[in-house]
C-alpha atoms as a PDB file:
ATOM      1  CA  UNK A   1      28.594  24.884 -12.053  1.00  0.00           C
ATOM      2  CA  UNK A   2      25.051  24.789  -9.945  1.00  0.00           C
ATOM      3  CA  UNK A   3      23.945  22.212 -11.500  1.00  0.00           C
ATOM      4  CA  UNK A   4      27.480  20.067 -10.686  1.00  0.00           C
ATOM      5  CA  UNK A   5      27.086  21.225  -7.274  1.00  0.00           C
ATOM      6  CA  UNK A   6      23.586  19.637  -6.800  1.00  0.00           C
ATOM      7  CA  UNK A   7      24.664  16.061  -8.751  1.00  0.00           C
ATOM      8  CA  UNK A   8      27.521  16.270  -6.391  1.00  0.00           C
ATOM      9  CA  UNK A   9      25.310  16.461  -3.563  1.00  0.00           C
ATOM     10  CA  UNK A  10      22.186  14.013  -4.885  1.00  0.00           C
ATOM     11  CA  UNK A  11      24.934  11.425  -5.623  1.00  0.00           C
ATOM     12  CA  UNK A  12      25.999  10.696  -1.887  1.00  0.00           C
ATOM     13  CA  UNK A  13      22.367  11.181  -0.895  1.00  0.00           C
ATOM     14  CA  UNK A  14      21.075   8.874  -3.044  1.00  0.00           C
ATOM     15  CA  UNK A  15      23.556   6.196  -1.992  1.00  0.00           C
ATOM     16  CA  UNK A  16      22.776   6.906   1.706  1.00  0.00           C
ATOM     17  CA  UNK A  17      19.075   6.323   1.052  1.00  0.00           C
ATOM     18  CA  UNK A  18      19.523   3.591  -0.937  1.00  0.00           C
ATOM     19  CA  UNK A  19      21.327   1.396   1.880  1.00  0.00           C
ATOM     20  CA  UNK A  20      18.652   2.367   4.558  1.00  0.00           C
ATOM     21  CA  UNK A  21      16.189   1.252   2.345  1.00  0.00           C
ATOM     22  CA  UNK A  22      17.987  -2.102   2.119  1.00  0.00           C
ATOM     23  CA  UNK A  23      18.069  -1.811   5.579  1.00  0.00           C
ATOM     24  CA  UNK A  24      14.335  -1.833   6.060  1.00  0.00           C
ATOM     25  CA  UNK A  25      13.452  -4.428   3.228  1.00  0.00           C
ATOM     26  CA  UNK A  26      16.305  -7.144   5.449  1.00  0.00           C
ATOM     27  CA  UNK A  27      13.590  -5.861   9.084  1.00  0.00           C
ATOM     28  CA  UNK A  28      10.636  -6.744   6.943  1.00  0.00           C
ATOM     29  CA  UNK A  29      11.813 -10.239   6.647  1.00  0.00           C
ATOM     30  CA  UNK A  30      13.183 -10.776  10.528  1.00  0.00           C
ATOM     31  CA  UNK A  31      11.536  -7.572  12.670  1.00  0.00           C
ATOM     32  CA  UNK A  32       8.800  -9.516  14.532  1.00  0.00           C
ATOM     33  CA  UNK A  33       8.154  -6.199  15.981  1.00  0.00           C
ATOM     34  CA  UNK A  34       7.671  -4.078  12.623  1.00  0.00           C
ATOM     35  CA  UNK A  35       5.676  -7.282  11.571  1.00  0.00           C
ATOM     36  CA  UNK A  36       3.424  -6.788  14.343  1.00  0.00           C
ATOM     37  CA  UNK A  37       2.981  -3.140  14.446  1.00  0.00           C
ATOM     38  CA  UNK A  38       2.434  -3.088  10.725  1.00  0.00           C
ATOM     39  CA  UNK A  39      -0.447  -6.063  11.134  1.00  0.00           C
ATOM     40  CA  UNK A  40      -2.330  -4.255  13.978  1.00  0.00           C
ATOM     41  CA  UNK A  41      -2.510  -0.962  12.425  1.00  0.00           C
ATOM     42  CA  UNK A  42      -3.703  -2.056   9.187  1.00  0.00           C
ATOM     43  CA  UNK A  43      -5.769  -5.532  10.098  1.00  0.00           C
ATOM     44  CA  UNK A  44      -6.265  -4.776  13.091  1.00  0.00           C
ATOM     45  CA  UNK A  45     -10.401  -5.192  14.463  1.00  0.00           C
ATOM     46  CA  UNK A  46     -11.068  -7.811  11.771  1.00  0.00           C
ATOM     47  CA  UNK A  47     -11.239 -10.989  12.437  1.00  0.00           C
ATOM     48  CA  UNK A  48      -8.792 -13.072  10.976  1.00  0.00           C
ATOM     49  CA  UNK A  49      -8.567 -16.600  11.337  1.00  0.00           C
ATOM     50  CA  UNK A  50      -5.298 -18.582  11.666  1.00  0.00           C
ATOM     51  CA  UNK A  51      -3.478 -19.052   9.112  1.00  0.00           C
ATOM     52  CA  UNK A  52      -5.928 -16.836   6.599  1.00  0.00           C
ATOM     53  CA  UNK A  53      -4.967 -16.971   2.845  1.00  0.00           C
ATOM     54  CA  UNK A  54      -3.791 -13.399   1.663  1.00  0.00           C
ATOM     55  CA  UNK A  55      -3.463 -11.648  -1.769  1.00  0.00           C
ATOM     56  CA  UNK A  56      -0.735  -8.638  -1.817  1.00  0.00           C
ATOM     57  CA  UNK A  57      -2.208  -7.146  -5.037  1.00  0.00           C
ATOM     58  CA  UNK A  58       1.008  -4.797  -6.576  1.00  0.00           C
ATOM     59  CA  UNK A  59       3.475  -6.190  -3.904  1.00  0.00           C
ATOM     60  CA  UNK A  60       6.484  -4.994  -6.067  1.00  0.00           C
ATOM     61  CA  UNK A  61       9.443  -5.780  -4.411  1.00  0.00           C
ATOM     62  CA  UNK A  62       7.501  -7.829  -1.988  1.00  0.00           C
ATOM     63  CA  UNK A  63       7.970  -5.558   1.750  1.00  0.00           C
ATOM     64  CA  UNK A  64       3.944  -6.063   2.725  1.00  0.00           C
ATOM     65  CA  UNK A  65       4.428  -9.556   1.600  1.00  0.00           C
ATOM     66  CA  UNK A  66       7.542 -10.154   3.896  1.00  0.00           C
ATOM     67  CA  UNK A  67       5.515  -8.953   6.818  1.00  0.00           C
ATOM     68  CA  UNK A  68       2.561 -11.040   6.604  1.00  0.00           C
ATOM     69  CA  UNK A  69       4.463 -14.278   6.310  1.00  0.00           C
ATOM     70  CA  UNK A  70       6.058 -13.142   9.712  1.00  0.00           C
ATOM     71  CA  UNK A  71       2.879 -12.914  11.026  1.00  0.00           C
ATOM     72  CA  UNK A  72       1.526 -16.926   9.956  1.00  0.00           C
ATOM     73  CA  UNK A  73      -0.606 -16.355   7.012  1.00  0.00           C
ATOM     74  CA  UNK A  74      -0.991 -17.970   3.613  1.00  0.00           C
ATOM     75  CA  UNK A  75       0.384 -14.613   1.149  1.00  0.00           C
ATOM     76  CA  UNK A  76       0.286 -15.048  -2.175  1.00  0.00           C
ATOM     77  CA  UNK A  77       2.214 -11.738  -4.021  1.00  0.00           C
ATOM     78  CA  UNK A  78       1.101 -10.657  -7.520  1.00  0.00           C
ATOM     79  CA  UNK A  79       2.619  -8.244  -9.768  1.00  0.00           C
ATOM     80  CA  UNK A  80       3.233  -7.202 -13.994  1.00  0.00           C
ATOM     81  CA  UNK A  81       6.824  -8.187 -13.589  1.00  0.00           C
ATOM     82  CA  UNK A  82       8.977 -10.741 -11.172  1.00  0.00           C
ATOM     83  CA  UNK A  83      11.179  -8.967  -8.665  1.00  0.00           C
ATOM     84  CA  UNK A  84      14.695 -10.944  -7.773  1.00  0.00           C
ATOM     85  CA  UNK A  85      14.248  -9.772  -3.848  1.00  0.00           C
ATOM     86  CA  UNK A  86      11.268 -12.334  -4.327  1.00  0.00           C
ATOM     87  CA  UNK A  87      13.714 -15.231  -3.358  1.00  0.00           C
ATOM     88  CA  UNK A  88      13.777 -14.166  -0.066  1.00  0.00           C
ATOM     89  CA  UNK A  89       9.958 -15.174   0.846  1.00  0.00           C
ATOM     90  CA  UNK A  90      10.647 -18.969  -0.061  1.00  0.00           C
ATOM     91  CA  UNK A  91       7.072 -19.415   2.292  1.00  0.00           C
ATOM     92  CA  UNK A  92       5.854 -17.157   0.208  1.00  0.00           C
ATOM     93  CA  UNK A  93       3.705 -18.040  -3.415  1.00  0.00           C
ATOM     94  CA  UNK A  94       4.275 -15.202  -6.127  1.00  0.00           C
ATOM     95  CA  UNK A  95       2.036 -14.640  -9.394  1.00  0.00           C
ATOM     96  CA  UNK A  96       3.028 -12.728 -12.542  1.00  0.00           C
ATOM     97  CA  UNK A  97       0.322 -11.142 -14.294  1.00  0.00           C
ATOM     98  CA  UNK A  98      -0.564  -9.064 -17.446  1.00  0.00           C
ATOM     99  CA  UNK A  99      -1.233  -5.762 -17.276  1.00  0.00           C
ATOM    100  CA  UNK A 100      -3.175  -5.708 -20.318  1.00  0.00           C
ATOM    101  CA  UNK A 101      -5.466  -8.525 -18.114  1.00  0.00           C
ATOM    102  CA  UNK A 102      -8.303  -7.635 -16.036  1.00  0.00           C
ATOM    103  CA  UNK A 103      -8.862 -10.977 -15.177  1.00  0.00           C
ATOM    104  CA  UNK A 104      -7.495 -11.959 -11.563  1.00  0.00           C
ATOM    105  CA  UNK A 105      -5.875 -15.401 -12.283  1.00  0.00           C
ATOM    106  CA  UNK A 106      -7.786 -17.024  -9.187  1.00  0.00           C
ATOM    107  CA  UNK A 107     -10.648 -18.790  -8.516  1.00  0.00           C
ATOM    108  CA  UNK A 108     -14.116 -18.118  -6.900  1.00  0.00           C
ATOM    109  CA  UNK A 109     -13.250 -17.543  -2.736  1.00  0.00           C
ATOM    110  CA  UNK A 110      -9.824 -17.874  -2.728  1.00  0.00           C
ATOM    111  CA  UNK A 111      -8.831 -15.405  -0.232  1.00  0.00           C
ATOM    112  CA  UNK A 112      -9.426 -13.824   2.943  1.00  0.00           C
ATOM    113  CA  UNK A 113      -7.506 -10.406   2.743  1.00  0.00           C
ATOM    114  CA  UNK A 114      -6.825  -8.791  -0.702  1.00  0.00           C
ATOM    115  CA  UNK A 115      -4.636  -5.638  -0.229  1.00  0.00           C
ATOM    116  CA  UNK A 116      -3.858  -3.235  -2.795  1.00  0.00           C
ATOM    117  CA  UNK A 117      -1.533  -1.007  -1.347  1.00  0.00           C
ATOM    118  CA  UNK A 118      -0.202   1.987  -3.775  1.00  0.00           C
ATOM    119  CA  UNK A 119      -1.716   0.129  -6.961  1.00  0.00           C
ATOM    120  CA  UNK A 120      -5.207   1.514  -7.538  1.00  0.00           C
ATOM    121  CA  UNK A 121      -3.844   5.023  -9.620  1.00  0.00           C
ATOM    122  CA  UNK A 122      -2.674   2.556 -12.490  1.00  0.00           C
ATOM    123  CA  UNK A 123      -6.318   2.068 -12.999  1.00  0.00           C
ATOM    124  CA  UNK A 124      -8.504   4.358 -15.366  1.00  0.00           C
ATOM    125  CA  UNK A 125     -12.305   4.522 -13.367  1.00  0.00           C
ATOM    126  CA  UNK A 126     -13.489   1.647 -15.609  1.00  0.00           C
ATOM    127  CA  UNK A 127     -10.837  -0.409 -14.761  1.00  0.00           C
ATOM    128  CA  UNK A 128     -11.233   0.898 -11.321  1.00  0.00           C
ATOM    129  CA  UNK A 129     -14.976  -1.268 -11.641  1.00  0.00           C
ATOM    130  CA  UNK A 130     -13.718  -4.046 -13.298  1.00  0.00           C
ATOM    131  CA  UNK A 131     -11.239  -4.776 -10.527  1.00  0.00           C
ATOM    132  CA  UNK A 132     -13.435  -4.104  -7.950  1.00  0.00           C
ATOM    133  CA  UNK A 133     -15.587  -6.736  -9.170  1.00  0.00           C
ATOM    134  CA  UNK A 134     -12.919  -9.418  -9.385  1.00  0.00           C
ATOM    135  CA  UNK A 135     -11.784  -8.726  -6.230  1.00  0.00           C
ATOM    136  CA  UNK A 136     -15.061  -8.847  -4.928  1.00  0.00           C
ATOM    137  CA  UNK A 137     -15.442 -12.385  -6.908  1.00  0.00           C
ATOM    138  CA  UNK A 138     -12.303 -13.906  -5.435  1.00  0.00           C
ATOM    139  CA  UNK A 139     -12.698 -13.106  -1.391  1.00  0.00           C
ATOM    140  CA  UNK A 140     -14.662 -15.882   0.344  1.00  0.00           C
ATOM    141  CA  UNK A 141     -17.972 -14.811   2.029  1.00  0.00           C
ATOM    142  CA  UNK A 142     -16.633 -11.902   5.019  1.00  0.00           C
ATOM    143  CA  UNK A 143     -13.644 -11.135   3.236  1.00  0.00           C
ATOM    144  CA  UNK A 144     -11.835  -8.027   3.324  1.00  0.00           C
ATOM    145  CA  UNK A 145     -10.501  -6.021   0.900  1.00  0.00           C
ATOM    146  CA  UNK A 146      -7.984  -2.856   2.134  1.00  0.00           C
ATOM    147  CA  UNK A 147      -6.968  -0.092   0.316  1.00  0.00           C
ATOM    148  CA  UNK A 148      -4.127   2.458   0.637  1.00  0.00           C
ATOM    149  CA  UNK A 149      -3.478   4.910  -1.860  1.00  0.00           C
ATOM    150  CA  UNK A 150      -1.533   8.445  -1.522  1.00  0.00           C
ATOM    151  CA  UNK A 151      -4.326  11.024  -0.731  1.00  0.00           C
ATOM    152  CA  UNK A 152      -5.583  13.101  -4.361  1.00  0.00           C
ATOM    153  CA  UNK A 153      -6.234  15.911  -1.609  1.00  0.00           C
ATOM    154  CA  UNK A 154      -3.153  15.619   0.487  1.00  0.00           C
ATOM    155  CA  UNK A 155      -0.657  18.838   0.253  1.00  0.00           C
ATOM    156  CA  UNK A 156       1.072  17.986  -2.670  1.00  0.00           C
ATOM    157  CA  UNK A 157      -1.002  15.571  -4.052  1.00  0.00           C
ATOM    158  CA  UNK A 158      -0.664  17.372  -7.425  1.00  0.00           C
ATOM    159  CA  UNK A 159       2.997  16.833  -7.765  1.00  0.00           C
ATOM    160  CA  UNK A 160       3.030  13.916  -6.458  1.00  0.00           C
ATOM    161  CA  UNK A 161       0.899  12.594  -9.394  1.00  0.00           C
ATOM    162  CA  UNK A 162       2.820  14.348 -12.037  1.00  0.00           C
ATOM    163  CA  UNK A 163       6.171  13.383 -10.583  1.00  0.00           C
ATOM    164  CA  UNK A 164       5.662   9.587  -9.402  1.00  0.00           C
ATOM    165  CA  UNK A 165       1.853   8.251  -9.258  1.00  0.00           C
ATOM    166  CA  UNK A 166      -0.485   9.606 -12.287  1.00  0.00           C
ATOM    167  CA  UNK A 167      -3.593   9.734 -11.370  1.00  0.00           C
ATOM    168  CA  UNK A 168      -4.977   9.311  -7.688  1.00  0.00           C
ATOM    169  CA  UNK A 169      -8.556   8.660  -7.066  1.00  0.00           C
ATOM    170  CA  UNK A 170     -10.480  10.150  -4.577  1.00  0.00           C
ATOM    171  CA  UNK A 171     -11.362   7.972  -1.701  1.00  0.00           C
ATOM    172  CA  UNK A 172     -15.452   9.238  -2.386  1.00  0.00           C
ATOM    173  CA  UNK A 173     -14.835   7.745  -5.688  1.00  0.00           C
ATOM    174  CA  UNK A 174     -13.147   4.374  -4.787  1.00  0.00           C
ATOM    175  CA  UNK A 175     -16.147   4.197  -1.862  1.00  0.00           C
ATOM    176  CA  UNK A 176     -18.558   4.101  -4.663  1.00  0.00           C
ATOM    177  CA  UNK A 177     -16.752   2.623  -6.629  1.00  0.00           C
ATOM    178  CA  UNK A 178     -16.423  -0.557  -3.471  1.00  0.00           C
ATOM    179  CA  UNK A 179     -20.477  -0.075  -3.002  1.00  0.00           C
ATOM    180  CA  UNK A 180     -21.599  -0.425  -6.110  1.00  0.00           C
ATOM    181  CA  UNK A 181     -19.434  -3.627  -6.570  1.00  0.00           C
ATOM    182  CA  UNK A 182     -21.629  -4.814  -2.942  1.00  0.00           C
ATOM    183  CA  UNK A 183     -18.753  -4.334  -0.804  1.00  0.00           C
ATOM    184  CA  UNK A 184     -20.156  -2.739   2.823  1.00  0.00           C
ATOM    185  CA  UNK A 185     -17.420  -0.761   4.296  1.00  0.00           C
ATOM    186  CA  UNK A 186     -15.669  -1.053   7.433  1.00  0.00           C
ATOM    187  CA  UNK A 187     -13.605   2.342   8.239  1.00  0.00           C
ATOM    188  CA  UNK A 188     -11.724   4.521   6.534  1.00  0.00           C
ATOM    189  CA  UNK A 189      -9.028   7.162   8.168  1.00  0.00           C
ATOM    190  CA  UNK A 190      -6.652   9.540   6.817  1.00  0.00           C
ATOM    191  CA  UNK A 191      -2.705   9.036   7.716  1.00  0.00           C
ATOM    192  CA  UNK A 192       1.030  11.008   7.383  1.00  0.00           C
ATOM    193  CA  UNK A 193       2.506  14.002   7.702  1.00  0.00           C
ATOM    194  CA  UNK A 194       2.670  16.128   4.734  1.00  0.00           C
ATOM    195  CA  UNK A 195       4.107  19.513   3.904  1.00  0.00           C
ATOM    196  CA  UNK A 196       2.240  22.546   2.211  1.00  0.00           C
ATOM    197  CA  UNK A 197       5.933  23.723   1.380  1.00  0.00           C
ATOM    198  CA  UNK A 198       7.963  21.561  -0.991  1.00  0.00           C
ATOM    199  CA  UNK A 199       6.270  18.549  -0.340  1.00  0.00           C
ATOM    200  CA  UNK A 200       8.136  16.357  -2.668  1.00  0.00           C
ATOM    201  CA  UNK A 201      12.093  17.800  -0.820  1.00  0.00           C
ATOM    202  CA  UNK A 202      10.018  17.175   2.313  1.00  0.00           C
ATOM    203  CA  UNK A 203       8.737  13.951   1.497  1.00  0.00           C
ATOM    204  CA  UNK A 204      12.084  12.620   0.389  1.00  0.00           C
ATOM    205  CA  UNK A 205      14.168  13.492   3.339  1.00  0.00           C
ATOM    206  CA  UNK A 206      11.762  12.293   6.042  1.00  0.00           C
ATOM    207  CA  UNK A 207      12.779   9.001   3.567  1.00  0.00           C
ATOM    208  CA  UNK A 208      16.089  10.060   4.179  1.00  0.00           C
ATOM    209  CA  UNK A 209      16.539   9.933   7.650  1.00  0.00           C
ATOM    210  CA  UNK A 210      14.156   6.534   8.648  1.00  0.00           C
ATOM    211  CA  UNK A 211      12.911   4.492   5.699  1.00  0.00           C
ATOM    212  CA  UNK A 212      10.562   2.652   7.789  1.00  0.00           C
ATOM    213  CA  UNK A 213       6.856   2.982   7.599  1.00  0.00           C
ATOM    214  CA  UNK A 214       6.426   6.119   8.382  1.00  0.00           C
ATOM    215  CA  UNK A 215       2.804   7.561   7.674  1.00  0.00           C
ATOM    216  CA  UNK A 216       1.628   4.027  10.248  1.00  0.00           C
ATOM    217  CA  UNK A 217       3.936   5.802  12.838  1.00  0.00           C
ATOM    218  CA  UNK A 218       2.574   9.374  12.137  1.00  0.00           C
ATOM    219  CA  UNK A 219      -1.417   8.131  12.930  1.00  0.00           C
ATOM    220  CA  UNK A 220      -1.995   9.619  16.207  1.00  0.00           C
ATOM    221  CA  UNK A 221       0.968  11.480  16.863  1.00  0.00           C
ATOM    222  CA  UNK A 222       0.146  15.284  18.230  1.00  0.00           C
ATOM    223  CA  UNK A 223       1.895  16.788  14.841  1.00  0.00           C
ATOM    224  CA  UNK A 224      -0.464  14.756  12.660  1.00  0.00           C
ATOM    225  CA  UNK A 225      -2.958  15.797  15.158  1.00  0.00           C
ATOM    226  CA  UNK A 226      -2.492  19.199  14.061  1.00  0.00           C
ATOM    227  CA  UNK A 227      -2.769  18.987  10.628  1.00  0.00           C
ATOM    228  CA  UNK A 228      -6.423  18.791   8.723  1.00  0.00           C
ATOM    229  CA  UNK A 229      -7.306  15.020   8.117  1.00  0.00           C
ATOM    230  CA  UNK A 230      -8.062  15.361   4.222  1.00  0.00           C
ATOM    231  CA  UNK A 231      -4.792  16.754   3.890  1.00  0.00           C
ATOM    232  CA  UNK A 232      -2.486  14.459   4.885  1.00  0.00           C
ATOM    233  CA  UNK A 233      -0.234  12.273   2.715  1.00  0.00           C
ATOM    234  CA  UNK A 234      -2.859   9.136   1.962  1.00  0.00           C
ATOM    235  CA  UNK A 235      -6.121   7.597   3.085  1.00  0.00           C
ATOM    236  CA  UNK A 236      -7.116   4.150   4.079  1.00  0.00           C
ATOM    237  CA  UNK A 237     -10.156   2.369   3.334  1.00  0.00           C
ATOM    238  CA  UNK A 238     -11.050  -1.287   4.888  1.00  0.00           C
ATOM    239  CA  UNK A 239     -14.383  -2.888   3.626  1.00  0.00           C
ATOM    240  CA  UNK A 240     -16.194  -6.277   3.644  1.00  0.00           C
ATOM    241  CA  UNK A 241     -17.861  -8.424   1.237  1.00  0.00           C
ATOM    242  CA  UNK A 242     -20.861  -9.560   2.591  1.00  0.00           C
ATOM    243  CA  UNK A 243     -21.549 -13.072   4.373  1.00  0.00           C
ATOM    244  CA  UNK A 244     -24.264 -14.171   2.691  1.00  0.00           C
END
């Protein structure tokens, strides 16, 4: 009878979530404001040129993708498999891929901006290297390659990787891991509320209630303020491939 009780619950939940989900994947394609917000927080302090070529490494469904196009650049989305929400970015270019490749399927310089948002824990720590070094190979001269990835030390970072992710590298590893492939790094900052008590219930309801990007909006706030740096929900790391 519990156990009736909770699918009885989950079921109208899940629906709920589902359609404000929708919600925010229609803003990423139309929000010039969300498009905006989302581009200074994450680009913003680098200089970008008009109209600079972009590779959304792991775009899935194709959200990060969406954005950038708002904003004017060239985005090229990559994933293992094609999404159908992918005919929605007709300015958009989209590349399936192998995952048993560790070639990138572009040539020498081709981008500006690589960003590999949420994709980086498929990777075992040679793999980790080997993509390092082709991302390294395909950003021109000044390049920049950004990294977000859910935080290994973030209050309930261990769940997390059983439940969803697998495994989540450190962002001391993926540092070294950038250096030793010559990238020179820019910043790094940690972002998001988390909760030390049932983080994964937390995590989903804050879903729940506003879909939208949340752990951007958190940065700064007074709450996050309050809450230990390595232990919120994911880090950011923004580095540079050298000029000459």
């Amino acid at each position: 009878m519990l156990m009736s009780g909770v699918k009885a619950i989950a079921t109208p939940v899940h629906a709920i979530n589902a359609r404000r989900i929708e919600k925010y994947y229609q803003a990423t394609l139309s929000d010039s404001g969300l498009a905006e917000s989302w581009t200074r927080h994450y680009l913003g302090g680098i200089d970008i040129r008009s109209g600079a070529r972009i590779l959304d490494y792991g775009c899935g469904r194709g959200r990060v993708t969406a954005l950038l196009r708002q904003r004017g650049f060239r985005v090229v989305g990559l994933d293992i498999q094609a999404h159908g929400w992918w005919k929605n970015l007709s300015e958009a270019s989209f590349v399936v891929t192998s995952p048993a490749s560790s070639a990138i399927p572009f040539g020498h310089e081709a981008f500006d901006i690589v960003l590999n948002i949420d994709s980086t824990h498929y990777y075992s720590e040679d793999q980790l290297r080997i993509h390092a070094t082709e991302i390294y190979r395909i950003l021109r001269p000044g390049g920049h390659w950004i990294i977000l990835q859910a935080n290994n030390e973030g209050y309930g970072a261990s769940l997390t990787q059983v439940c969803a992710l697998g495994r989540l590298f450190s962002l001391e590893d993926v540092r070294r891991t950038c250096k030793v492939a010559g990238f020179l790094e820019v910043d790094h900052w940690y972002e998001g509320l988390a909760s030390p008590v049932s983080p994964l219930l937390y995590m989903r309801l804050r879903h729940l209630v506003k879909p939208w990007p949340l752990y951007m909006n958190d940065h700064g706030s007074w709450i996050e303020r309050l809450m230990p740096p390595r232990r919120r929900h994911r880090w950011v790391l923004r580095t540079q491939k050298a000029t000459q």
